[in-house]
Protein backbone atom coordinates (compact mmCIF):
# COMPACT_ATOMS: atom_id res chain seq x y z
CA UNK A 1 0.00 0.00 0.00
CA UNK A 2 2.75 1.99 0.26
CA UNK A 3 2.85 2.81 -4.18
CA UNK A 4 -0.16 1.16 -4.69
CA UNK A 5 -2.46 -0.95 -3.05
CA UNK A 6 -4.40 -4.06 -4.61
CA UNK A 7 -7.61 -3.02 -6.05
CA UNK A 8 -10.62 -3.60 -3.63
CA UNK A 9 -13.58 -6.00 -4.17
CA UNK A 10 -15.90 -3.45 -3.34
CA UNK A 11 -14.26 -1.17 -5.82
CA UNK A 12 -14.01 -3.94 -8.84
CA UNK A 13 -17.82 -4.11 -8.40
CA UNK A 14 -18.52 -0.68 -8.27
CA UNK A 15 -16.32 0.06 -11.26
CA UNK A 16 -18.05 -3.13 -13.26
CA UNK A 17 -21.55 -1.08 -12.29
CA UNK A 18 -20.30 2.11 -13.31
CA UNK A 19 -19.32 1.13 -16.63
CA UNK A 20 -22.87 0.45 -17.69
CA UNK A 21 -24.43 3.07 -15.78
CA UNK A 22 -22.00 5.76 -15.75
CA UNK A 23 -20.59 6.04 -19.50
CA UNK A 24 -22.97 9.12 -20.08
CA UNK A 25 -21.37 13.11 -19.96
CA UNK A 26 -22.57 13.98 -16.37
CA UNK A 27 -22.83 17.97 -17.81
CA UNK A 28 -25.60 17.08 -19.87
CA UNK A 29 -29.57 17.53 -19.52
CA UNK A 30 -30.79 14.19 -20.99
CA UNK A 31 -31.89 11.30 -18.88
CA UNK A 32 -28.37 9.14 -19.28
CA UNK A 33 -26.67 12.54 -18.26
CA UNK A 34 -28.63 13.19 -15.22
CA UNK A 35 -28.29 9.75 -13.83
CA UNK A 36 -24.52 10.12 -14.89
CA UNK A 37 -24.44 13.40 -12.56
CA UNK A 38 -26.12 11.49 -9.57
CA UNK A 39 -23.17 8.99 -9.54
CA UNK A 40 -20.98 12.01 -9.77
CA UNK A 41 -22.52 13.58 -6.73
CA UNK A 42 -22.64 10.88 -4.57
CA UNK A 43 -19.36 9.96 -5.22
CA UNK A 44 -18.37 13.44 -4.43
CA UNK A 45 -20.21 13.55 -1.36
CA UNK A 46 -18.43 9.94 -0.18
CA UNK A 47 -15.00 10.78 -0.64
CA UNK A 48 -15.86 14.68 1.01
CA UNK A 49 -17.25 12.83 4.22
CA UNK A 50 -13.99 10.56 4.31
CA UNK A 51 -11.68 13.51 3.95
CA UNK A 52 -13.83 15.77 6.48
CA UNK A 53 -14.82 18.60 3.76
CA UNK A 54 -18.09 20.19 2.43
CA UNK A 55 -18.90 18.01 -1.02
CA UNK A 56 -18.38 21.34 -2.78
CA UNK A 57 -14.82 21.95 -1.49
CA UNK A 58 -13.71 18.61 -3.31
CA UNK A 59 -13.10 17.68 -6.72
CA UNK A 60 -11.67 14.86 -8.62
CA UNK A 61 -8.46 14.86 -11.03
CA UNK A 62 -6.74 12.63 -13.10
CA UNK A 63 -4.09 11.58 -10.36
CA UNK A 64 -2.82 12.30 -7.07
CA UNK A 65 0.14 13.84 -8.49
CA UNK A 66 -2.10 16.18 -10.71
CA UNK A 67 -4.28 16.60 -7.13
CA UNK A 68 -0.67 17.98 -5.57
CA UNK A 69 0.17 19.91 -8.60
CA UNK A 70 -3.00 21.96 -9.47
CA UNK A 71 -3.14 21.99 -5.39
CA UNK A 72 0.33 23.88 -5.27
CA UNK A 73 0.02 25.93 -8.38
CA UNK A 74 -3.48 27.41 -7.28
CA UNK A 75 -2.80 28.19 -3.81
CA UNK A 76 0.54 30.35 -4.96
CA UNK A 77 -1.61 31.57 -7.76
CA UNK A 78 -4.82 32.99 -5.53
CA UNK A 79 -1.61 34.16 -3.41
CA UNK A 80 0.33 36.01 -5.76
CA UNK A 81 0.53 39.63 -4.33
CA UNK A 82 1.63 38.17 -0.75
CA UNK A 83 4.78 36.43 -2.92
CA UNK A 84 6.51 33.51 -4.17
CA UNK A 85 7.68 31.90 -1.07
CA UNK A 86 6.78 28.33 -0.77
CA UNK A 87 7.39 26.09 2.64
CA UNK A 88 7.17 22.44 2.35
CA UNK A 89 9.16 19.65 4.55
CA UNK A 90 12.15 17.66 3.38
CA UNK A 91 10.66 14.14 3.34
CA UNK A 92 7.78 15.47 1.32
CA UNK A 93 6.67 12.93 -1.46
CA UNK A 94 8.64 13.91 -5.10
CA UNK A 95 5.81 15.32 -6.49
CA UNK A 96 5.45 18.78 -4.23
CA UNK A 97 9.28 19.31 -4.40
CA UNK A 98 9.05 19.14 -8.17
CA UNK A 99 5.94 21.90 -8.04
CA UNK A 100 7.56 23.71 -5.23
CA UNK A 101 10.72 24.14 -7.56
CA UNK A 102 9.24 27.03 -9.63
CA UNK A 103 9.16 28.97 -6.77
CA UNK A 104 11.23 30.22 -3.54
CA UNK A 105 11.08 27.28 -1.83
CA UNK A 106 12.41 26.70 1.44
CA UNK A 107 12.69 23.03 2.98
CA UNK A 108 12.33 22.11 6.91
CA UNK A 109 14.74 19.47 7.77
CA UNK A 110 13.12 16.38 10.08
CA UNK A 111 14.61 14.22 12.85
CA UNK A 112 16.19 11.31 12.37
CA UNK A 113 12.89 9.57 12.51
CA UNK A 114 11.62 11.72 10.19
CA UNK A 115 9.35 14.21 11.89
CA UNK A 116 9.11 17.34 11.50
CA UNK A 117 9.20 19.80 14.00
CA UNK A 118 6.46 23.03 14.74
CA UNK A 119 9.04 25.05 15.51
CA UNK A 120 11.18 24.78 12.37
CA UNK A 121 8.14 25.32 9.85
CA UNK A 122 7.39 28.60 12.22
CA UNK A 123 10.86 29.96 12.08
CA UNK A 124 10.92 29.30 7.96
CA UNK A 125 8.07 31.15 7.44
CA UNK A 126 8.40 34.85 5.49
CA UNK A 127 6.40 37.59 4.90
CA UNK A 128 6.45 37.00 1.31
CA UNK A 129 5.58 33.28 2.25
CA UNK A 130 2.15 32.10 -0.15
CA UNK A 131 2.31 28.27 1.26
CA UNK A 132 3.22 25.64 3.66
CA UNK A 133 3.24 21.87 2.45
CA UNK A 134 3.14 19.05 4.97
CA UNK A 135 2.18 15.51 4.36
CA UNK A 136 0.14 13.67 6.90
CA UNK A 137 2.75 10.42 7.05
CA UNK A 138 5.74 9.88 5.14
CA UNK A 139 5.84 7.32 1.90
CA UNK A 140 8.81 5.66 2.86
CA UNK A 141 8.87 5.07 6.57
CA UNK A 142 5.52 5.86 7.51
CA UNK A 143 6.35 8.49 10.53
CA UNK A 144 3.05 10.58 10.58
CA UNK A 145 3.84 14.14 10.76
CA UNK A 146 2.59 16.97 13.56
CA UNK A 147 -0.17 18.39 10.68
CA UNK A 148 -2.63 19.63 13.57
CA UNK A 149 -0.09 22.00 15.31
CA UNK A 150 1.50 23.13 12.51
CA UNK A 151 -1.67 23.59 10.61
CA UNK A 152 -2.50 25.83 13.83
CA UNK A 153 1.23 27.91 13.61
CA UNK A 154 -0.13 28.38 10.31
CA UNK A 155 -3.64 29.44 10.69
CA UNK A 156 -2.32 32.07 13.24
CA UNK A 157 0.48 33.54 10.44
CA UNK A 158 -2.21 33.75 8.27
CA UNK A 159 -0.95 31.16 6.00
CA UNK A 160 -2.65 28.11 4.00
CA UNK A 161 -1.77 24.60 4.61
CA UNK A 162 -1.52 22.25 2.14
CA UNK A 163 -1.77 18.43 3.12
CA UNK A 164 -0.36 15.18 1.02
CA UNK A 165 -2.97 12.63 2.41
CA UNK A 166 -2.28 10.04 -0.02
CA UNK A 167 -0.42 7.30 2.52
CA UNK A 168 -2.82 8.09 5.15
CA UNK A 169 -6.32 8.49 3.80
CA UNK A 170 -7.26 4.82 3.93
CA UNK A 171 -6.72 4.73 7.95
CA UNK A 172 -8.94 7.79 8.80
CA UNK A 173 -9.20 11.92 8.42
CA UNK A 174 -6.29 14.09 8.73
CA UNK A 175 -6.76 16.13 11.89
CA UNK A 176 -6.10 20.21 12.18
CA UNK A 177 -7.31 23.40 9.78
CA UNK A 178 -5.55 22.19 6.90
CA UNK A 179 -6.56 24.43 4.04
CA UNK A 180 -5.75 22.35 0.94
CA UNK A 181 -5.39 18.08 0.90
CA UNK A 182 -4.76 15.88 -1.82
CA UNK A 183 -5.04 12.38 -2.14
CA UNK A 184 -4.82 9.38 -4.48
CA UNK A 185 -7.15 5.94 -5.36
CA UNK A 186 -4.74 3.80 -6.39
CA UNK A 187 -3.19 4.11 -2.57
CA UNK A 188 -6.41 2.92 -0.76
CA UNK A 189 -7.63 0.20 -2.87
CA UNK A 190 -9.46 2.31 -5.39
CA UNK A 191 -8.08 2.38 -9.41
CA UNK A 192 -5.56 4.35 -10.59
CA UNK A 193 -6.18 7.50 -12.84
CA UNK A 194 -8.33 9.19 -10.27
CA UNK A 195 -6.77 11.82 -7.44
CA UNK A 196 -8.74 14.16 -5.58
CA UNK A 197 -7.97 17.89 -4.29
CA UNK A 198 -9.50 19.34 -1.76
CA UNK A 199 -9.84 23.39 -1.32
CA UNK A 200 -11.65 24.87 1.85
CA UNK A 201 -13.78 27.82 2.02
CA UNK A 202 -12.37 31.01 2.67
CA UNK A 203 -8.75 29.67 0.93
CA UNK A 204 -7.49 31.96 -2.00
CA UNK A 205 -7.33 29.51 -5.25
CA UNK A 206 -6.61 30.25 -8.48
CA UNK A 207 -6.74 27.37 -11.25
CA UNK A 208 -3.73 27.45 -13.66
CA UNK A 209 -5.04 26.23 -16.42
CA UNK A 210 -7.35 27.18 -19.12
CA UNK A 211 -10.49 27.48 -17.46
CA UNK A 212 -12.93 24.74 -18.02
CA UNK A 213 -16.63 23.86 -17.27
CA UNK A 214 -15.73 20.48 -15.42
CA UNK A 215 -14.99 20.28 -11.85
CA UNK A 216 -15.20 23.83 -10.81
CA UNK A 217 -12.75 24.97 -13.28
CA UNK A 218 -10.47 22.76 -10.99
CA UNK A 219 -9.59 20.19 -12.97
CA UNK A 220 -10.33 20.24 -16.75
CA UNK A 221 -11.55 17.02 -19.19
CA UNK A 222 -14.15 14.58 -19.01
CA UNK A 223 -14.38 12.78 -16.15
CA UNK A 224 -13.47 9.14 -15.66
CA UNK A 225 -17.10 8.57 -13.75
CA UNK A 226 -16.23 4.48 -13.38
CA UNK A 227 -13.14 5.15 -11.89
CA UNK A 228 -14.64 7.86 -9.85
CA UNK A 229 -17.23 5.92 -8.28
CA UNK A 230 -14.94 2.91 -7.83
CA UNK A 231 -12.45 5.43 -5.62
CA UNK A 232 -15.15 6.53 -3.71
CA UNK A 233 -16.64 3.38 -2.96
CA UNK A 234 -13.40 1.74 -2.00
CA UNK A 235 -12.40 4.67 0.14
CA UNK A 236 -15.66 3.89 2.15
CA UNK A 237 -15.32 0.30 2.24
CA UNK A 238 -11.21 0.37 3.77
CA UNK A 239 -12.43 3.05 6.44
CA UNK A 240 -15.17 0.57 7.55
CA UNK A 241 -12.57 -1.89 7.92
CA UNK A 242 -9.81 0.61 8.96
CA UNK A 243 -9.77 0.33 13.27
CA UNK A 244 -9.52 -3.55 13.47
CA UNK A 245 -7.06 -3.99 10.02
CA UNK A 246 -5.40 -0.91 11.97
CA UNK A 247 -4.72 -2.48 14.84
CA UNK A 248 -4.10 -5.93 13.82
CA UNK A 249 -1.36 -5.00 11.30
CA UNK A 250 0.32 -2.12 13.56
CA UNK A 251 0.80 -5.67 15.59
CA UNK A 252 2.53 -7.03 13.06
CA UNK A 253 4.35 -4.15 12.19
CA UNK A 254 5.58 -4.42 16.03
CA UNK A 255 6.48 -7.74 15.28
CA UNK A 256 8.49 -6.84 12.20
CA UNK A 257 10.54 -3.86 13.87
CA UNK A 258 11.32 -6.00 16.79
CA UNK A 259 12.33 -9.04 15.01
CA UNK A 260 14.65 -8.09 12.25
CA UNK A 261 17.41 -6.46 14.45
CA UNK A 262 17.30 -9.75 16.50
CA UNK A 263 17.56 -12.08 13.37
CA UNK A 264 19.78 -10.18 10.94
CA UNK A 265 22.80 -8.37 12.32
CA UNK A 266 23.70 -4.75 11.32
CA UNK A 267 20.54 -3.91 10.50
CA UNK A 268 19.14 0.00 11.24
CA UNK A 269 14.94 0.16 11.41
CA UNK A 270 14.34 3.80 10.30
CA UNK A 271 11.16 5.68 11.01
CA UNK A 272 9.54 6.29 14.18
CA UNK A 273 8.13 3.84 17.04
CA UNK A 274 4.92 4.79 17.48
CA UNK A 275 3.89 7.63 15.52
CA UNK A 276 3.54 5.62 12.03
CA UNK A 277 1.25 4.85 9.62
CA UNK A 278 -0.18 1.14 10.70
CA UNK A 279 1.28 -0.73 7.55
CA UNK A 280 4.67 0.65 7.06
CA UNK A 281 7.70 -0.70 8.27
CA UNK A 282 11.38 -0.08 6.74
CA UNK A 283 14.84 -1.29 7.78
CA UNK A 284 18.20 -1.20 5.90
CA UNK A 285 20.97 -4.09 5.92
CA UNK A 286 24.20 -3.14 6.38
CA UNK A 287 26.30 -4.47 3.55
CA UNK A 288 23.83 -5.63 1.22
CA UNK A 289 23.28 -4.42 -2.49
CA UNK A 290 19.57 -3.28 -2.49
CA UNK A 291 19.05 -4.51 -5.53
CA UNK A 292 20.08 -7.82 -5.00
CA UNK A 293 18.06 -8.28 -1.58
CA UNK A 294 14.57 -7.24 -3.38
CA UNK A 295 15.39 -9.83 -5.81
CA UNK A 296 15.78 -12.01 -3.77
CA UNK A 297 12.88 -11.65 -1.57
CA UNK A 298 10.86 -11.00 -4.96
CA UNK A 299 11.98 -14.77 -5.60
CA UNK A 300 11.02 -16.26 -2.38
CA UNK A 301 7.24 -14.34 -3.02
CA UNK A 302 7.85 -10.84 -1.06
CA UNK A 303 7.06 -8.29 -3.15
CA UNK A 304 8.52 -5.28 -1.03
CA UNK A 305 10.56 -2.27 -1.95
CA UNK A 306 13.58 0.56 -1.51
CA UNK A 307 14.69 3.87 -1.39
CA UNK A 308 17.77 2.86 -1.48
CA UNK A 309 19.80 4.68 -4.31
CA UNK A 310 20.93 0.67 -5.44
CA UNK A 311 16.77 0.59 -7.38
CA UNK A 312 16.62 3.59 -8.00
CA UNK A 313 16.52 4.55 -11.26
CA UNK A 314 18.58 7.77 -11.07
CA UNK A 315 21.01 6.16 -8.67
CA UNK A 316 20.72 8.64 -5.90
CA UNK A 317 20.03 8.38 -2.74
CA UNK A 318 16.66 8.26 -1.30
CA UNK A 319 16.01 12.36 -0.42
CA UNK A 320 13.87 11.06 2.73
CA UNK A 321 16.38 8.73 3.89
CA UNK A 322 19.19 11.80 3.07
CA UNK A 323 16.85 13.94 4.66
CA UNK A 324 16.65 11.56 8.10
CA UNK A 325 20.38 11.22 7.93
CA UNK A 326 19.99 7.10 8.27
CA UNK A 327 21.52 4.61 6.09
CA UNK A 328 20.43 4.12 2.43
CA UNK A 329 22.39 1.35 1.46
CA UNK A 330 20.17 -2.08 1.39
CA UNK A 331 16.55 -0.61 2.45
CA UNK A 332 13.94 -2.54 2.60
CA UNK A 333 10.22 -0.97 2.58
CA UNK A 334 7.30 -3.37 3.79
CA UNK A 335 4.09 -2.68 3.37
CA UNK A 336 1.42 -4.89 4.52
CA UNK A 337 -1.78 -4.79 2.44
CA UNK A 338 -5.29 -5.33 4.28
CA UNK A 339 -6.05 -9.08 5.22
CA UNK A 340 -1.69 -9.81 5.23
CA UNK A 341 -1.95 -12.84 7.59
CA UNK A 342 0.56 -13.41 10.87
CA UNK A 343 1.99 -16.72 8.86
CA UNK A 344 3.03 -14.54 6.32
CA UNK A 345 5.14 -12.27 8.48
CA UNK A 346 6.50 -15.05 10.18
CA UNK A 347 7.66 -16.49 6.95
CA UNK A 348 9.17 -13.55 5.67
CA UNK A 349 10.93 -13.45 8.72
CA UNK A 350 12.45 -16.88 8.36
CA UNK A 351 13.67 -16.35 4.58
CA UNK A 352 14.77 -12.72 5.35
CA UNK A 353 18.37 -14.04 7.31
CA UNK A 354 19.39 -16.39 4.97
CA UNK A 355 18.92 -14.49 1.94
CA UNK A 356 20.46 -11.21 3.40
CA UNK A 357 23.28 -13.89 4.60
CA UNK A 358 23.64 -15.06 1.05
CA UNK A 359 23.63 -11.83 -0.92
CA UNK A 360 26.36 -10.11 1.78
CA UNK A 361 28.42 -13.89 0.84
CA UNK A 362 29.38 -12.18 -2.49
CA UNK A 363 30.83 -8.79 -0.99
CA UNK A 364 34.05 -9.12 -3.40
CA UNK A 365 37.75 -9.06 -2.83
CA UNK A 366 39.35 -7.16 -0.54
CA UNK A 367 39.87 -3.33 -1.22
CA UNK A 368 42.74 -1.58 -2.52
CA UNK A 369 44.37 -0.11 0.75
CA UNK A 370 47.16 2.46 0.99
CA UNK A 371 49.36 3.61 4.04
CA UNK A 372 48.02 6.92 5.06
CA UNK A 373 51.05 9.25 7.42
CA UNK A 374 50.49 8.83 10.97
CA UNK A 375 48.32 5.24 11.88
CA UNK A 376 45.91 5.40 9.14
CA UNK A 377 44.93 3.34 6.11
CA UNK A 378 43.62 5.18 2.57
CA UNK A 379 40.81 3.11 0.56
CA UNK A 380 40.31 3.16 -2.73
CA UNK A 381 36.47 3.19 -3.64
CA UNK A 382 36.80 5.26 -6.69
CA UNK A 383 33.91 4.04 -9.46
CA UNK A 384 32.26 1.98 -6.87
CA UNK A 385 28.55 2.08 -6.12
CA UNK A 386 26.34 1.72 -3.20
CA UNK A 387 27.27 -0.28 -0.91
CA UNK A 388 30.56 -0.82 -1.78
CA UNK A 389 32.59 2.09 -0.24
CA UNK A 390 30.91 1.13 3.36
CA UNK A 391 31.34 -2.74 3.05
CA UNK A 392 35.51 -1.58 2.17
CA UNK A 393 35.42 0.88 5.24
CA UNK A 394 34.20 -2.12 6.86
CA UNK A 395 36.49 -4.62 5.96
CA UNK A 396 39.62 -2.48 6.56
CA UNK A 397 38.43 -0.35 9.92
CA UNK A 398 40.03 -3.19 12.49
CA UNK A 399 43.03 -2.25 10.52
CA UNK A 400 43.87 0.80 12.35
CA UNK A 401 44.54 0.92 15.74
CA UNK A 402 42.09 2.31 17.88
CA UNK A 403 42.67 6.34 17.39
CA UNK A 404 43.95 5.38 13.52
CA UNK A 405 41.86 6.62 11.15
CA UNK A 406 41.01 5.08 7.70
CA UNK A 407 39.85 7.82 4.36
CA UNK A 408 37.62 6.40 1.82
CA UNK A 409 37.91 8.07 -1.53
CA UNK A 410 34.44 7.80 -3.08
CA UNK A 411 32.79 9.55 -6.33
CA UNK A 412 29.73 8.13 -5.49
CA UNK A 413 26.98 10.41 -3.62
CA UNK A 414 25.33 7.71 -1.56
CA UNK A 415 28.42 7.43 0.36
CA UNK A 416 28.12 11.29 1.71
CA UNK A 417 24.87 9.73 3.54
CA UNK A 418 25.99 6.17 4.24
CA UNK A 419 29.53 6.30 5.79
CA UNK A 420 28.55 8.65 8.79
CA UNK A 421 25.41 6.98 8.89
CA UNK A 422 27.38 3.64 8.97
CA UNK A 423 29.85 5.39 11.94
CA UNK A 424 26.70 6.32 13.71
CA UNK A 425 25.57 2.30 13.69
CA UNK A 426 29.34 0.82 14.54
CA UNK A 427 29.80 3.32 17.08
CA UNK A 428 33.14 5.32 14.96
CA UNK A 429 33.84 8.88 14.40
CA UNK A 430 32.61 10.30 11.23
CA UNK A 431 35.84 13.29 11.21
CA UNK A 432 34.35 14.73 7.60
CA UNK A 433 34.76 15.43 4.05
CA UNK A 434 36.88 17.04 1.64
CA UNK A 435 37.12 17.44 -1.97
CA UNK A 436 39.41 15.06 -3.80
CA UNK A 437 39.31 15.43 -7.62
CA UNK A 438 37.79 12.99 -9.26
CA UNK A 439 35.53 12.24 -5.90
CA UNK A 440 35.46 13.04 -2.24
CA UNK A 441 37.68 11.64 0.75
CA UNK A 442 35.63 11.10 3.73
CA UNK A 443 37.87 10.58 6.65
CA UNK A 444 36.73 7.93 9.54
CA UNK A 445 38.66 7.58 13.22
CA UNK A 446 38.53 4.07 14.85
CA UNK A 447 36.68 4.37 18.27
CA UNK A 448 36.70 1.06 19.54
């Protein structure tokens, strides 16, 4: 559930319905229209009672990432003579950062469990500041954010809120005087193609686009009325379900977080403890290509995923994980879909050591070590990728003697987040960086 979540039974149905009844344009007088429109409505009043909004406040668009888009570009629009100055949170999903880009954008940093803090979004705000953007709960680790307070800091500077619901829609409302929120189907059980954009009364909005009859001018085209009703009546059907699955998978989750540190060594669960989505769990293996570990869970029938920079498709590092300041190298993102059974944790927790034993078996030779002056060792890491330059650190650090220090010359960026994160885990001094054409020398003292 954490990209996507498995499309609901209630939801197949409704879509199957909709297709027959709902194939009509709902802007039209005649009788096919008219009955189109009361699907439209009722939809629209379904999805407004799960987010906690009047029916008119909410409209439908072709995506959640259109729903965060149109969401940023109108607010800054309807604020244009206060200024260009956007606020939004480091760990915020991709799709705000890329519409926060074409403006002044300032980002809060977050804890190392990847919270945010009131007091930081207060002391970035400007008088030339338009907009704040603050997800409920983080994609990646599932820490839920403080969007009450800060929608309250806000409220008093006389500044909009906008919320990324998307991860935590399916559990229940967001809380606090958010002004804007944005969600997606395809992350509740509903199809994809279908987002939806909330915009309370009394917030200054101004639609980028050419304007358009559909939607309150909100979101232009025809709507896709089967997928519609399908996303509203799966939304209903997971928040009927949405205390007990709740409670029974933030169990499991518990399980998970407590487990994995006690089965697999060197392993670092991110996110926080207790403020977290119910679903979401994610831990990184020391050691261990990414890549490699999903495939081989993917084999033994765990489909789970990363933001480690080893899948992604850039080959950067995960900006949340950057953002947190915890190790990139070998994540491992669970999410646990709706009905995921206790025998299925506790097999995933009997393949997980072997096959994380197996894939840090083929680590490679040893690294190319130099004598450093004074006690200290230099490694060569030059052209390597994540996790390479840590497992060398690694292998060479009982090396030293205790006060030696060992540089690891790196041109790979993951390694500016993953050796001090790795000194943070082994308990080693992280002494810095420097430049050191073609890469960077980051320079590590044994502790212990």
């Amino acid at each position: 559930m954490a990209s996507a979540a498995p499309l609901h039974p209630v939801a197949r149905q409704a879509l199957l319905a909709a297709l027959d009844e709902g194939w009509a344009d709902p802007a039209r007088l005649y009788h096919e229209g008219r009955r189109a429109r009361l699907l439209l409505d009722a939809s629209r009043e379904t999805a407004a009672d799960a987010v906690g909004c009047r029916p008119d406040e909410l409209v439908f668009t072709p995506s959640g990432t259109r729903a965060l888009h149109d969401g940023v570009a109108g607010a800054m629009a309807g604020r244009r003579r206060t200024g260009r100055h956007v606020v939004v949170s480091a760990v915020e999903h991709s799709a705000v950062l890329h519409a926060a880009d074409a403006y002044d954008s300032t980002a809060v940093g977050v804890d190392r469990a990847g919270r945010v803090a009131p007091a930081d979004v207060t002391a970035a705000l400007r008088p030339d500041t338009a907009l704040v953007c603050l997800q409920s709960a983080n994609h990646e680790v599932g820490t839920v954010q403080p969007v009450a307070e800060v929608a309250e800091l806000c409220r008093t500077a006389g500044v909009p809120l906008l919320v990324d619901a998307a991860q935590s829609l399916a559990w229940g409302r967001v809380d606090g005087g958010w002004s804007l929120l944005a969600g997606s189907a395809h992350k509740w059980g509903g199809p994809p193609g279908v987002g939806l954009l909330a915009v309370r009364k009394g917030t200054r909005f101004a639609p980028r686009h050419p304007a358009d009859e559909r939607e309150s001018g909100r979101s232009p085209g025809f709507e896709n009325l089967p997928a519609i009703v399908a996303a509203a009546a799966s939304l209903r059907a997971v928040r009927e379900e949405a205390a007990r699955e709740a409670a029974r998978l933030s169990a499991l989750v518990d399980l998970i977080r407590t487990r994995v540190p006690e089965v697999v060594p060197d392993v670092e669960v991110v996110g926080h403890g207790t403020l977290r989505l119910p679903h979401l769990v994610t831990f990184s293996c020391l050691y261990v290509d990414g890549e490699a570990l999903l495939t081989a869970l993917d084999r033994a029938g765990f489909s789970v995923s990363s933001g480690s920079s080893c899948t992604s498709s850039t080959l950067t590092p995960s900006h949340v994980l950057k953002a947190m300041g915890v190790l990139s190298e070998g994540n491992v993102r669970v999410s646990l879909p709706p009905g995921t059974a206790e025998a299925d944790v506790a097999r995933f927790l009997d393949v997980l050591p072997p096959l994380v034993a197996e894939v840090r078996s083929h680590l490679g030779p040893p690294p190319a070590v130099t004598p450093a002056p004074g006690a200290g060792l230099v490694v060569d890491s030059l052209g390597k990728l994540c996790p390479i330059p840590v497992i060398e650190l690694a292998k060479v650090i009982g090396d030293v003697p205790v006060g030696g220090t060992v540089t690891v010359l790196s041109d790979d960026e993951a390694a500016a987040l993953d050796i001090p994160a790795w000194c943070s885990m082994r308990a080693q001094d992280y002494l810095g960086a420097t430049p050191a054409a073609p890469g960077t020398a980051y320079l590590v003292r044994r502790r212990t």
